[in-house]
C-alpha atoms as a PDB file:
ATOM      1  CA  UNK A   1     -57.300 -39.333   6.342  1.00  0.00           C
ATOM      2  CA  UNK A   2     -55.249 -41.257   9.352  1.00  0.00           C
ATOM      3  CA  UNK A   3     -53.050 -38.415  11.468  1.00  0.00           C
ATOM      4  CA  UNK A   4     -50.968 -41.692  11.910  1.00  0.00           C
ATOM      5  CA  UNK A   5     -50.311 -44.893  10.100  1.00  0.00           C
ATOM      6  CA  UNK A   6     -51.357 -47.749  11.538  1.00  0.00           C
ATOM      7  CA  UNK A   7     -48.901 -50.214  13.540  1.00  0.00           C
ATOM      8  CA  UNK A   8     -48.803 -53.735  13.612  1.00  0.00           C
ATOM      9  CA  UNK A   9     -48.778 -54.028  17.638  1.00  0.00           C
ATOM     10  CA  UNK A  10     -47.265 -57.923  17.627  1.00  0.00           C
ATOM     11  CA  UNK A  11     -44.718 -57.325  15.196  1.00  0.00           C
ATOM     12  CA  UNK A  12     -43.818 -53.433  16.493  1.00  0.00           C
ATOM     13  CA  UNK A  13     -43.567 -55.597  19.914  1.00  0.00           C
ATOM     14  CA  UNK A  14     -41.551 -58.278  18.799  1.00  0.00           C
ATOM     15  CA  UNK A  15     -38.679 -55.345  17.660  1.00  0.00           C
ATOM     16  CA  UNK A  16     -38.543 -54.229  21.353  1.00  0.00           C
ATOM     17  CA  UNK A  17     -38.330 -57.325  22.650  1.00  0.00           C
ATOM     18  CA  UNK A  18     -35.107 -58.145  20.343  1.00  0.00           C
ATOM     19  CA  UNK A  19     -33.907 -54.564  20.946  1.00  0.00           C
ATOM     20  CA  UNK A  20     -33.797 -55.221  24.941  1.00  0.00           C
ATOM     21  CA  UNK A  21     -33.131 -58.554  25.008  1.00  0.00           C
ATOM     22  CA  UNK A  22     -30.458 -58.700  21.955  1.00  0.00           C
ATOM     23  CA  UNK A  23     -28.949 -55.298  20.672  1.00  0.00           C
ATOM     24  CA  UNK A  24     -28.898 -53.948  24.121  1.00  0.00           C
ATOM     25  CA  UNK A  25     -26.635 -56.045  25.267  1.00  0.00           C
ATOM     26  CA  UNK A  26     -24.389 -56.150  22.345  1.00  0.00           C
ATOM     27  CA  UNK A  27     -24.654 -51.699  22.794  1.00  0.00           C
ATOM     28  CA  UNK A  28     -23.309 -52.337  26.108  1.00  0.00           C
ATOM     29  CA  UNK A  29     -20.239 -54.577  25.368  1.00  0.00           C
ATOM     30  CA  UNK A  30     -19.189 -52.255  22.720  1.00  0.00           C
ATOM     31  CA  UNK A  31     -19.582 -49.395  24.626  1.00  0.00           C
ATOM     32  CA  UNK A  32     -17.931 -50.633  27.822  1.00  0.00           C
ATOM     33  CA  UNK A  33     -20.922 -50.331  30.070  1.00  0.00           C
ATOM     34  CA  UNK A  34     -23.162 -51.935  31.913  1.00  0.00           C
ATOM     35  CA  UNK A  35     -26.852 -50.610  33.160  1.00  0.00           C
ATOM     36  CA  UNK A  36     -26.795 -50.930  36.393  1.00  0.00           C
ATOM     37  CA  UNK A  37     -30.434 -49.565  37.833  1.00  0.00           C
ATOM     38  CA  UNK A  38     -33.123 -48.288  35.500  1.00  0.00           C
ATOM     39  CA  UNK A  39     -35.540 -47.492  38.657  1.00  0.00           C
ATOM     40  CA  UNK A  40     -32.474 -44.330  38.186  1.00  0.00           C
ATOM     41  CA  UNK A  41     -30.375 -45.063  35.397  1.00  0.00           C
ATOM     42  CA  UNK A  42     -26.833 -45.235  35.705  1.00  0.00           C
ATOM     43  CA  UNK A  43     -24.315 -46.935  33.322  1.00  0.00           C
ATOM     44  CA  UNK A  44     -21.008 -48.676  35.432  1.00  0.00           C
ATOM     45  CA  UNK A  45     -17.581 -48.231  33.687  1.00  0.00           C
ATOM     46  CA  UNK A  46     -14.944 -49.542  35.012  1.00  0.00           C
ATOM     47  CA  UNK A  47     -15.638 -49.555  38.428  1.00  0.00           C
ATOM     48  CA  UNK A  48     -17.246 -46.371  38.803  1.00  0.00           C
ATOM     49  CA  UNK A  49     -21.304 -45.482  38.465  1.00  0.00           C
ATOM     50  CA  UNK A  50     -22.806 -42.498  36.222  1.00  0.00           C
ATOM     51  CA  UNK A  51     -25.992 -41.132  34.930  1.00  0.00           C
ATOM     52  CA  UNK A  52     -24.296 -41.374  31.169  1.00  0.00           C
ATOM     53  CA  UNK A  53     -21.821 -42.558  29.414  1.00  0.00           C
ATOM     54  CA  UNK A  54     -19.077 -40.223  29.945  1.00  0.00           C
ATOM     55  CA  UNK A  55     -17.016 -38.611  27.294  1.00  0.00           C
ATOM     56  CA  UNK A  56     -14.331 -41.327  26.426  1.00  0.00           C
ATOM     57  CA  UNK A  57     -16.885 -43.170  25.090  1.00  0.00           C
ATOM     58  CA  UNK A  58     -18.731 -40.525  22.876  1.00  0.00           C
ATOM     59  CA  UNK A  59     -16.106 -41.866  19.816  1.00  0.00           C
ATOM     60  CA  UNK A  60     -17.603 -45.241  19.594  1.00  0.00           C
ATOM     61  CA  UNK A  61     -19.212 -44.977  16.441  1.00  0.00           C
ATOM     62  CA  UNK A  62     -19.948 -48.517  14.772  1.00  0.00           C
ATOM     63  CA  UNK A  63     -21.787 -48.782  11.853  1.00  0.00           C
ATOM     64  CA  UNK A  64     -22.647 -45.495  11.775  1.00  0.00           C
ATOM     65  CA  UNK A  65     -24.334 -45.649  15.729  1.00  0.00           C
ATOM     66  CA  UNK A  66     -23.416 -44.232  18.326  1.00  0.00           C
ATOM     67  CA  UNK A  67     -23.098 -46.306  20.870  1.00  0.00           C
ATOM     68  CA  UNK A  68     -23.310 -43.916  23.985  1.00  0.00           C
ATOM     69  CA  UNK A  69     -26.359 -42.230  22.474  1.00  0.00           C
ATOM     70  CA  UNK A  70     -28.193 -45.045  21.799  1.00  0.00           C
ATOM     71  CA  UNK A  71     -27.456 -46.443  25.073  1.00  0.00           C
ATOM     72  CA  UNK A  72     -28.905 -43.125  26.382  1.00  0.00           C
ATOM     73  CA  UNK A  73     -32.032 -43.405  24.162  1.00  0.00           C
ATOM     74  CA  UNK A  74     -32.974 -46.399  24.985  1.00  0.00           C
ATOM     75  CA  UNK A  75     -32.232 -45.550  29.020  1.00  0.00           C
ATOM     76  CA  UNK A  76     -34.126 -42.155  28.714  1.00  0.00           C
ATOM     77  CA  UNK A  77     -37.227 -44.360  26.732  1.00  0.00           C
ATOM     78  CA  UNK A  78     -37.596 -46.591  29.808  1.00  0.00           C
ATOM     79  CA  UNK A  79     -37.621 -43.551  32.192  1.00  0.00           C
ATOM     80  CA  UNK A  80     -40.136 -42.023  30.325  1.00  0.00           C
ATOM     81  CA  UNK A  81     -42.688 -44.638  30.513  1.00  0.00           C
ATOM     82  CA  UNK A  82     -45.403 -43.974  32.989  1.00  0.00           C
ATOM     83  CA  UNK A  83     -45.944 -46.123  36.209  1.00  0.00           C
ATOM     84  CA  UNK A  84     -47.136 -48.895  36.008  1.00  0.00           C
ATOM     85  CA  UNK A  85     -45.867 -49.822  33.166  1.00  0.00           C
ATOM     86  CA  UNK A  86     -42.352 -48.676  33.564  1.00  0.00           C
ATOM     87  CA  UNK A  87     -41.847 -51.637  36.227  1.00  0.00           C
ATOM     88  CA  UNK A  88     -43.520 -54.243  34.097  1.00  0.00           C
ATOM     89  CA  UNK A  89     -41.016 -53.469  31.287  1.00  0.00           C
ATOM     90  CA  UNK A  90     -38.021 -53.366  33.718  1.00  0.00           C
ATOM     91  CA  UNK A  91     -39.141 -56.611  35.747  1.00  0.00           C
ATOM     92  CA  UNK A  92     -39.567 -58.147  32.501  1.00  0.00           C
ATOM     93  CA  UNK A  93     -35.991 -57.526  30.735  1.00  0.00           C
ATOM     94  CA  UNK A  94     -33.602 -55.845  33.088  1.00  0.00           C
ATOM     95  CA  UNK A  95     -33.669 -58.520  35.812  1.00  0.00           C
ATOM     96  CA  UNK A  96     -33.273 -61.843  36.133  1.00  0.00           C
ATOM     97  CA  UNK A  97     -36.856 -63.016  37.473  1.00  0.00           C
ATOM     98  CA  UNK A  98     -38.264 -65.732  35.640  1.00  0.00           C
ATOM     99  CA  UNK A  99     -41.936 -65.259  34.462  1.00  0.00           C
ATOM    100  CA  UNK A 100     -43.849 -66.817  37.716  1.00  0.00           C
ATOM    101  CA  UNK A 101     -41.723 -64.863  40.189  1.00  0.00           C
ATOM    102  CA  UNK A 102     -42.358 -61.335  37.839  1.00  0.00           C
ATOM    103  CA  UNK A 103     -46.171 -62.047  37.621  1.00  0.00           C
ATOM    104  CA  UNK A 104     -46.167 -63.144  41.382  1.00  0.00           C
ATOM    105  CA  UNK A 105     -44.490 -59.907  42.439  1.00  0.00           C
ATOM    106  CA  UNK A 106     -46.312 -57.683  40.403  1.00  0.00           C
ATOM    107  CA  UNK A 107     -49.391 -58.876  42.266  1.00  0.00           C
ATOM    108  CA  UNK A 108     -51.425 -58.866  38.359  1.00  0.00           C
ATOM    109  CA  UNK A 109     -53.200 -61.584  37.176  1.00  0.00           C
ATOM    110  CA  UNK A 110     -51.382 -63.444  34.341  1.00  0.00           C
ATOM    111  CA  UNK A 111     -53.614 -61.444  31.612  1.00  0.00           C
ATOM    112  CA  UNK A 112     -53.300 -58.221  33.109  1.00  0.00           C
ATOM    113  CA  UNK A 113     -49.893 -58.523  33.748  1.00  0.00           C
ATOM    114  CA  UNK A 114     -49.316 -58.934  29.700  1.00  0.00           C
ATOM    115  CA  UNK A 115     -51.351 -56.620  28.477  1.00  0.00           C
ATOM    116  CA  UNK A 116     -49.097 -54.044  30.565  1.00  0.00           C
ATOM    117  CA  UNK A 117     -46.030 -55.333  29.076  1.00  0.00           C
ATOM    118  CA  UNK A 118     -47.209 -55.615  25.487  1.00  0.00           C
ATOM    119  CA  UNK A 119     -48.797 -51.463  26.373  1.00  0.00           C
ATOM    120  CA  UNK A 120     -45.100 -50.988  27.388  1.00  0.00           C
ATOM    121  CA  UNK A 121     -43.800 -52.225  24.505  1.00  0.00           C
ATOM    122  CA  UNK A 122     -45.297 -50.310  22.318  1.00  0.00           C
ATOM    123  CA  UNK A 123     -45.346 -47.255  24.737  1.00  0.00           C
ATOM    124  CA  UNK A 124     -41.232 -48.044  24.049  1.00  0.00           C
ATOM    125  CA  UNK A 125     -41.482 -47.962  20.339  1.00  0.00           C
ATOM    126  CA  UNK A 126     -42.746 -44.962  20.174  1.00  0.00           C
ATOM    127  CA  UNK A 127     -40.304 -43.159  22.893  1.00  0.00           C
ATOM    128  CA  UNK A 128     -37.602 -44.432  21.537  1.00  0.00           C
ATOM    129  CA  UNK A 129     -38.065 -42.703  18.492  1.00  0.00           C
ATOM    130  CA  UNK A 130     -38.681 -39.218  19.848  1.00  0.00           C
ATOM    131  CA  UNK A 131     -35.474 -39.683  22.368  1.00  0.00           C
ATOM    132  CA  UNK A 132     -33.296 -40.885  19.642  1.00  0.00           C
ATOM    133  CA  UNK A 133     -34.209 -37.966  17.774  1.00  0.00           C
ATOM    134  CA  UNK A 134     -33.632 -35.770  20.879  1.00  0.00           C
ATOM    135  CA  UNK A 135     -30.184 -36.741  21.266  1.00  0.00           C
ATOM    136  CA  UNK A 136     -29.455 -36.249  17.765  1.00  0.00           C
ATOM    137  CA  UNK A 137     -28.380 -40.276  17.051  1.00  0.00           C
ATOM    138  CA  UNK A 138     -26.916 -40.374  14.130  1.00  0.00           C
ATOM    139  CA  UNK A 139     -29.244 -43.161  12.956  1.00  0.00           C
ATOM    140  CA  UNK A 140     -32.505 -43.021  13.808  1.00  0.00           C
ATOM    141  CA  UNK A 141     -34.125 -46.831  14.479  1.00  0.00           C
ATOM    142  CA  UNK A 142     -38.201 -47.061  14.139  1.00  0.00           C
ATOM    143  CA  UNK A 143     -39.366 -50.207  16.010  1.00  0.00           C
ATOM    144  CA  UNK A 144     -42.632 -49.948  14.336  1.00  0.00           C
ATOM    145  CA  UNK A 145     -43.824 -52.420  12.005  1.00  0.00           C
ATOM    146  CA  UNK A 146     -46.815 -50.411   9.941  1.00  0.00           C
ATOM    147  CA  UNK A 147     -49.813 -52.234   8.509  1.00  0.00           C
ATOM    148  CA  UNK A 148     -50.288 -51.333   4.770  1.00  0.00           C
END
């Protein structure tokens, strides 16, 4: 008997990467905020910088999410992430680096530097789940993809 079902990394992978590269962004228009450093997370409203989302924004429910939370979540996911694969992740979607210049920088060999993003992806998955669940999100979103 398995403690814990089985994922499918690729495809558990492949949901972060839309969730970071797709949703967040839409999370942040409709919230009104912007991330501005995840090295210490802060969210920018309208001109001024803050370690959440701030209360005027804790109404935005669409589609049953809240916005703010999730925001948080998926902020208090990337902190949570130990070193080194917290800067992988960040390089990799919350700058603008293309590939060369992110593997350059991160002074990893092209394989290396892969298999610490695709261990941070699903080091993600699994955070995010537990921090939405902290915050008390009204909907709870599993990245995983389980084998059957």
């Amino acid at each position: 008997m398995e403690l814990l079902r089985e994922i499918d990394e690729k495809e558990t992978c492949k949901n972060v990467r839309k969730l970071l590269k797709k949703d967040l962004k839409r999370l942040q228009f409709m919230a009104g905020v912007k991330l501005v450093n995840l090295s210490s997370p802060t969210l920018d409203q309208a001109g001024g910088s803050h370690t959440n989302t701030g209360n005027h924004n804790e109404d935005k429910v669409i589609n049953g999410i809240d916005v703010s939370i999730e925001i948080d979540a998926i902020v208090k996911t990337v902190q949570g992430i130990p070193e080194p694969y917290r800067t992988v992740l960040v390089d990799r979607y919350f700058t603008e680096k293309g590939y060369r210049e992110r593997i350059s920088r991160s002074r990893y060999e092209q394989n290396v530097y892969y298999k610490r993003l695709h261990a941070a992806e699903i080091a993600f998955a699994d955070l995010f789940e537990y921090w939405q669940r902290k915050l008390h999100c009204s909907k709870i979103i599993d990245l995983h993809v389980y084998k059957d």
